[in-house]
C-alpha atoms as a PDB file:
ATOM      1  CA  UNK A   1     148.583 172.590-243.749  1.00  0.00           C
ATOM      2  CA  UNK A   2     151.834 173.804-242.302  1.00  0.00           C
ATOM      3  CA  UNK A   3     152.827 176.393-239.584  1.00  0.00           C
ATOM      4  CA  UNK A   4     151.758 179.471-241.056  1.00  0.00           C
ATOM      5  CA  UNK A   5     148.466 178.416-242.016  1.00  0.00           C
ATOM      6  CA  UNK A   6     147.686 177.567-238.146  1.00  0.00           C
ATOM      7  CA  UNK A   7     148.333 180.867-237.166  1.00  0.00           C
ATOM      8  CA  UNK A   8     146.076 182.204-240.065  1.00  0.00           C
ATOM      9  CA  UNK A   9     143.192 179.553-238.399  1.00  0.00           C
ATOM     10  CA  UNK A  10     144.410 180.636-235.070  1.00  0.00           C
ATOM     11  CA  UNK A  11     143.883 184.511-235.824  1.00  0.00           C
ATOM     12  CA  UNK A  12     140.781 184.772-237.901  1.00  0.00           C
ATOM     13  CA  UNK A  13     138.988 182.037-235.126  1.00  0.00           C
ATOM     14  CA  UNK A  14     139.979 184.934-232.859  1.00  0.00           C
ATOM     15  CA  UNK A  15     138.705 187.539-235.260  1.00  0.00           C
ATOM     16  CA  UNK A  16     137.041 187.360-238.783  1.00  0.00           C
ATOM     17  CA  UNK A  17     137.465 190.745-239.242  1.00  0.00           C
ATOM     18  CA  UNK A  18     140.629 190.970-239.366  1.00  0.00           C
ATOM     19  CA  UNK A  19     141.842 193.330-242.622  1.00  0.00           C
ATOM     20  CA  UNK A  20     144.522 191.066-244.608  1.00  0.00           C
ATOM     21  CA  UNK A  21     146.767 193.821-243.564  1.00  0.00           C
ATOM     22  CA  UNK A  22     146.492 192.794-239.892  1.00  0.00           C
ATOM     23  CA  UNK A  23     146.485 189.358-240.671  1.00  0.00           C
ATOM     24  CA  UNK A  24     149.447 189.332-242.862  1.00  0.00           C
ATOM     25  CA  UNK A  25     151.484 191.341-239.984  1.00  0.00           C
ATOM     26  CA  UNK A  26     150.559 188.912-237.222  1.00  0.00           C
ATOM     27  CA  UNK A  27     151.676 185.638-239.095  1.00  0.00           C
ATOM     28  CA  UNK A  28     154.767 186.921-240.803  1.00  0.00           C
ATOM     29  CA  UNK A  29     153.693 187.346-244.164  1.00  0.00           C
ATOM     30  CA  UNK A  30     153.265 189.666-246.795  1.00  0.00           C
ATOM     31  CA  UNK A  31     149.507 190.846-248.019  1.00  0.00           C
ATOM     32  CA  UNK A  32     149.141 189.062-251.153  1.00  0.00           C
ATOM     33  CA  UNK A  33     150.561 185.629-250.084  1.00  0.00           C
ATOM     34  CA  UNK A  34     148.296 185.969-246.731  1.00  0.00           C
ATOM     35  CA  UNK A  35     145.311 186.414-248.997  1.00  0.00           C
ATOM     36  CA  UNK A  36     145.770 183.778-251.410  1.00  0.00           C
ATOM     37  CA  UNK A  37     146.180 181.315-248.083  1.00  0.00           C
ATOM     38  CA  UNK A  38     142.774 182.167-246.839  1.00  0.00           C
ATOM     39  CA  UNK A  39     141.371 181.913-250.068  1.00  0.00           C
ATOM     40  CA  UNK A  40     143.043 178.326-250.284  1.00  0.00           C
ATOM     41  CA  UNK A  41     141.732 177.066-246.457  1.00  0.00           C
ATOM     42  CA  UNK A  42     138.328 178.982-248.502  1.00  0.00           C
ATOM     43  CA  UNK A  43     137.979 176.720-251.194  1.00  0.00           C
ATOM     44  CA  UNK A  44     139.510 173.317-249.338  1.00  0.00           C
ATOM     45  CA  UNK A  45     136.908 173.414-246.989  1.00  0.00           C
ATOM     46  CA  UNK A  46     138.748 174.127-244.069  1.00  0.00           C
ATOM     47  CA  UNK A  47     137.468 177.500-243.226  1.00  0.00           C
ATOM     48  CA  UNK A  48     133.617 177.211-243.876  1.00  0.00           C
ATOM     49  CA  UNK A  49     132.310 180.992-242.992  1.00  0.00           C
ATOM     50  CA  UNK A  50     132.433 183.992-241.527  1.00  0.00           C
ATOM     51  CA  UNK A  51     130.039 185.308-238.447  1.00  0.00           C
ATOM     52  CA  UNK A  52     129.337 187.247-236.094  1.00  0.00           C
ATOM     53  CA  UNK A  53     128.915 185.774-232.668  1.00  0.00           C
ATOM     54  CA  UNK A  54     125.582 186.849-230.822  1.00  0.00           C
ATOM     55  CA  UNK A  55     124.705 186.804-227.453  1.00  0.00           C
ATOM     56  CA  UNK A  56     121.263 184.504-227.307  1.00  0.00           C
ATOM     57  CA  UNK A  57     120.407 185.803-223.940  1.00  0.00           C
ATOM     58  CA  UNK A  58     120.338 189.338-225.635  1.00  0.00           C
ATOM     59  CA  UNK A  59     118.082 188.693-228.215  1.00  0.00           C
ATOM     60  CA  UNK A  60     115.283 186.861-226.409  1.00  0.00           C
ATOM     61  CA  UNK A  61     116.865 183.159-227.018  1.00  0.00           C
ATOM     62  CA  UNK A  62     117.658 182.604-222.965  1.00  0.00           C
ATOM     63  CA  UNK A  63     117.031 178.739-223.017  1.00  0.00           C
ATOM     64  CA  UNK A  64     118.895 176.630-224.395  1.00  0.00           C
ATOM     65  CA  UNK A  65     117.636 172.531-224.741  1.00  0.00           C
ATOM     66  CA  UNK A  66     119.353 169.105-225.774  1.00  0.00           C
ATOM     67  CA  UNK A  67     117.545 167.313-226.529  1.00  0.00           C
ATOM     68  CA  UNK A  68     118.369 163.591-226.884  1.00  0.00           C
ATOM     69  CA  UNK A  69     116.672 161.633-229.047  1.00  0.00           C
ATOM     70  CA  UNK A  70     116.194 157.927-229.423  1.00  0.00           C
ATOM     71  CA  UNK A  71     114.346 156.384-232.675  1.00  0.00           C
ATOM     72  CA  UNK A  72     113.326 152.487-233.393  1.00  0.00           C
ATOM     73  CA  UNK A  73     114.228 153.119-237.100  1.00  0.00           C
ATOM     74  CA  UNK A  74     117.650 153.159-238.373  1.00  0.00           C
ATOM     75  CA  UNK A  75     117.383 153.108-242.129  1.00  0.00           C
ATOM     76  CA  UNK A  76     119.040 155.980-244.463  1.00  0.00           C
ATOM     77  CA  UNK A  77     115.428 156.756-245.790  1.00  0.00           C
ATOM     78  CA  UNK A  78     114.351 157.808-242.150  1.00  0.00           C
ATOM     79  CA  UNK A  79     117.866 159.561-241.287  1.00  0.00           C
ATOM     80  CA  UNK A  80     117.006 161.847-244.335  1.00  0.00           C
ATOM     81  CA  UNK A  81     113.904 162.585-243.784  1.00  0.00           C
ATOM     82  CA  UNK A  82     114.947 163.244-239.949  1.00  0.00           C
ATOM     83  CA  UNK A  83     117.947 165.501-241.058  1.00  0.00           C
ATOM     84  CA  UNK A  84     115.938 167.442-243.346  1.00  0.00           C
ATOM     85  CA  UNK A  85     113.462 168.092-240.579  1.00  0.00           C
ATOM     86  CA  UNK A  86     115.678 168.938-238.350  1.00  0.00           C
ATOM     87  CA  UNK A  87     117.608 171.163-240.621  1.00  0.00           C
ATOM     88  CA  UNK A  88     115.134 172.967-241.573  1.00  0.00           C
ATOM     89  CA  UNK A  89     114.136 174.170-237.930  1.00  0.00           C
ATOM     90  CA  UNK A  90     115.760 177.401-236.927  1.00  0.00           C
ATOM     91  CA  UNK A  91     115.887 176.781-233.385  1.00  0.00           C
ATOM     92  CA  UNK A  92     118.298 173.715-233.827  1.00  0.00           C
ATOM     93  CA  UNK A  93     121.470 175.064-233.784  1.00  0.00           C
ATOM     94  CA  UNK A  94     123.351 171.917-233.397  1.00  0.00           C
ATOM     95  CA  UNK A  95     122.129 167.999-234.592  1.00  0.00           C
ATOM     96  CA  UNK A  96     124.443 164.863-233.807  1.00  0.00           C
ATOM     97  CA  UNK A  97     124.056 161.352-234.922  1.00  0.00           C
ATOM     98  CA  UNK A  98     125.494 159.381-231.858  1.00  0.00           C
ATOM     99  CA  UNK A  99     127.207 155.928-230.673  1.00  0.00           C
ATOM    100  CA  UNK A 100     125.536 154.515-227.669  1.00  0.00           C
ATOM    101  CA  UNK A 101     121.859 154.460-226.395  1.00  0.00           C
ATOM    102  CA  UNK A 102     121.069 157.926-227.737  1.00  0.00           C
ATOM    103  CA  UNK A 103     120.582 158.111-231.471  1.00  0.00           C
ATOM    104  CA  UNK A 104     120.712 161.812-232.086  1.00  0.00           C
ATOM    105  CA  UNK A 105     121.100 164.994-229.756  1.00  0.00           C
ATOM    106  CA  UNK A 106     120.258 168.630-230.614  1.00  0.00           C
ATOM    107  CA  UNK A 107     121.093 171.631-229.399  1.00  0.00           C
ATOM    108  CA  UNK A 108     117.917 173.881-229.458  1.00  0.00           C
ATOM    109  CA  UNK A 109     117.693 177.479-228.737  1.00  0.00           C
ATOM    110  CA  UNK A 110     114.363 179.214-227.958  1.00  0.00           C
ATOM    111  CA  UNK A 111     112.554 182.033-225.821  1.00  0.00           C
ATOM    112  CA  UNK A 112     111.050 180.366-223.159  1.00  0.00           C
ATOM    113  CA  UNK A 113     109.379 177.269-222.296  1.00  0.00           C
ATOM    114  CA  UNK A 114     106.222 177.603-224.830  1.00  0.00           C
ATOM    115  CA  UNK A 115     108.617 178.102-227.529  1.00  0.00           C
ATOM    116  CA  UNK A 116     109.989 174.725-226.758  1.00  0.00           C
ATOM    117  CA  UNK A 117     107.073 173.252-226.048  1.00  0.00           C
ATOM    118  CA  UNK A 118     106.098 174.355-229.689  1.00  0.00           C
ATOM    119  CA  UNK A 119     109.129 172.850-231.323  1.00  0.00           C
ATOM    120  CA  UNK A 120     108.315 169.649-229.615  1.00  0.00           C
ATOM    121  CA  UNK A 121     105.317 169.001-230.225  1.00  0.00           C
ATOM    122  CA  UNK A 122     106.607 169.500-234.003  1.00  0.00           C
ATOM    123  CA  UNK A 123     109.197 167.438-233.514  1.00  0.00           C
ATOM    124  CA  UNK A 124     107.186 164.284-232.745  1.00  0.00           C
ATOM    125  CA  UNK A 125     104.804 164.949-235.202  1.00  0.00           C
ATOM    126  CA  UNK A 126     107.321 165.045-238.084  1.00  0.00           C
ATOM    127  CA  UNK A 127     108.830 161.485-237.312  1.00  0.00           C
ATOM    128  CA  UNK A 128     108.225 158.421-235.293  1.00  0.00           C
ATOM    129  CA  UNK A 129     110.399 158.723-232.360  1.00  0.00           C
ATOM    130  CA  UNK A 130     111.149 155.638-229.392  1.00  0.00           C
ATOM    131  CA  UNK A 131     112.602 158.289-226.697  1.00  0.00           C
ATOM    132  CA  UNK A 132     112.526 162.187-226.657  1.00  0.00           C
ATOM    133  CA  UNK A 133     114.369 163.479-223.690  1.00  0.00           C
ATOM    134  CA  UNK A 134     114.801 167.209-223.160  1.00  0.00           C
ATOM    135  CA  UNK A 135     117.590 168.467-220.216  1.00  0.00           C
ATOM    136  CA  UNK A 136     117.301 172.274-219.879  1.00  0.00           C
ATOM    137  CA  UNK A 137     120.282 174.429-219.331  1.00  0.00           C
ATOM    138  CA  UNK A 138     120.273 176.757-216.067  1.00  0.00           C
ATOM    139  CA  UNK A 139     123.785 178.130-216.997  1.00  0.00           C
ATOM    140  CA  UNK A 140     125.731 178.775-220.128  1.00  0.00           C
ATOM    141  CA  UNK A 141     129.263 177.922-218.307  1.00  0.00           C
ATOM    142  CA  UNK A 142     131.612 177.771-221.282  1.00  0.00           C
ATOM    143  CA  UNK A 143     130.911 178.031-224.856  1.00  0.00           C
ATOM    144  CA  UNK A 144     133.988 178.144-227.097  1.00  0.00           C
ATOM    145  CA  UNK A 145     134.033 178.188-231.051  1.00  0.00           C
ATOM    146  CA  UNK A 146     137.844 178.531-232.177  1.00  0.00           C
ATOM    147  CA  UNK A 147     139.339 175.031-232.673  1.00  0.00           C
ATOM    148  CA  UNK A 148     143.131 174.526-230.969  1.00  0.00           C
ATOM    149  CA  UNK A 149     145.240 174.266-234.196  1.00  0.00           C
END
């Protein structure tokens, strides 16, 4: 990944919607060579979608959870059975495996307090668990999603 290819990150982190016009004019390139660059960061993995940022407050998901989780079984079989839980949940928008006394935390994004309470008590029925602990956000401070490159 050289230079050029940082600004493309840089640029399309800043805006996805970019035309390859605009794109191509703010890292110095020409259309076609621009394009076959994002294609390339595309297929290498680098660049994994395209989205559209949304406001969670403004579509009825004000509380945001993470939860940290502590289990008494570490074996793959129970990490993929976890995952696929987990994944599988729409309020999780985040899931980390962890170094330390906390196993896994998630990131969990619902209405209100029933909501959670809902996805809890799902959450400790789908696997045995040693430790749920749930910290509630009161402020949404700084969330960033473009990556310094």
């Amino acid at each position: 990944m050289d230079a050029i290819d940082r600004k493309i990150l840089t640029e399309l982190q800043a805006n996805a919607d970019l035309s390859v016009q605009e794109l191509a004019s703010r890292v110095g390139l020409s259309q076609t060579p621009c394009w076959k660059r994002v294609q390339k960061l595309e297929q290498d993995g680098v660049i994994l979608k395209r989205v559209a940022l949304v406001a969670p407050e403004k579509i009825g998901l004000g509380l945001t959870v993470l939860v940290s989780i502590e289990t008494g079984d570490h074996s793959l079989e129970w990490l993929t059975n976890f995952a696929e839980f987990i994944t599988a949940q729409p309020e999780v928008m985040e899931m980390y495996r962890m170094a330390g006394d906390t196993d896994y935390i998630l990131r969990v994004t619902v209405a209100d307090m029933a909501a959670y309470d809902a996805f809890y008590k799902r959450l400790i029925a789908a696997a045995p668990l040693k430790n749920v602990t749930s910290r509630f956000a009161m402020e949404r401070i700084k969330m960033e999603t473009a990556y310094p490159v």
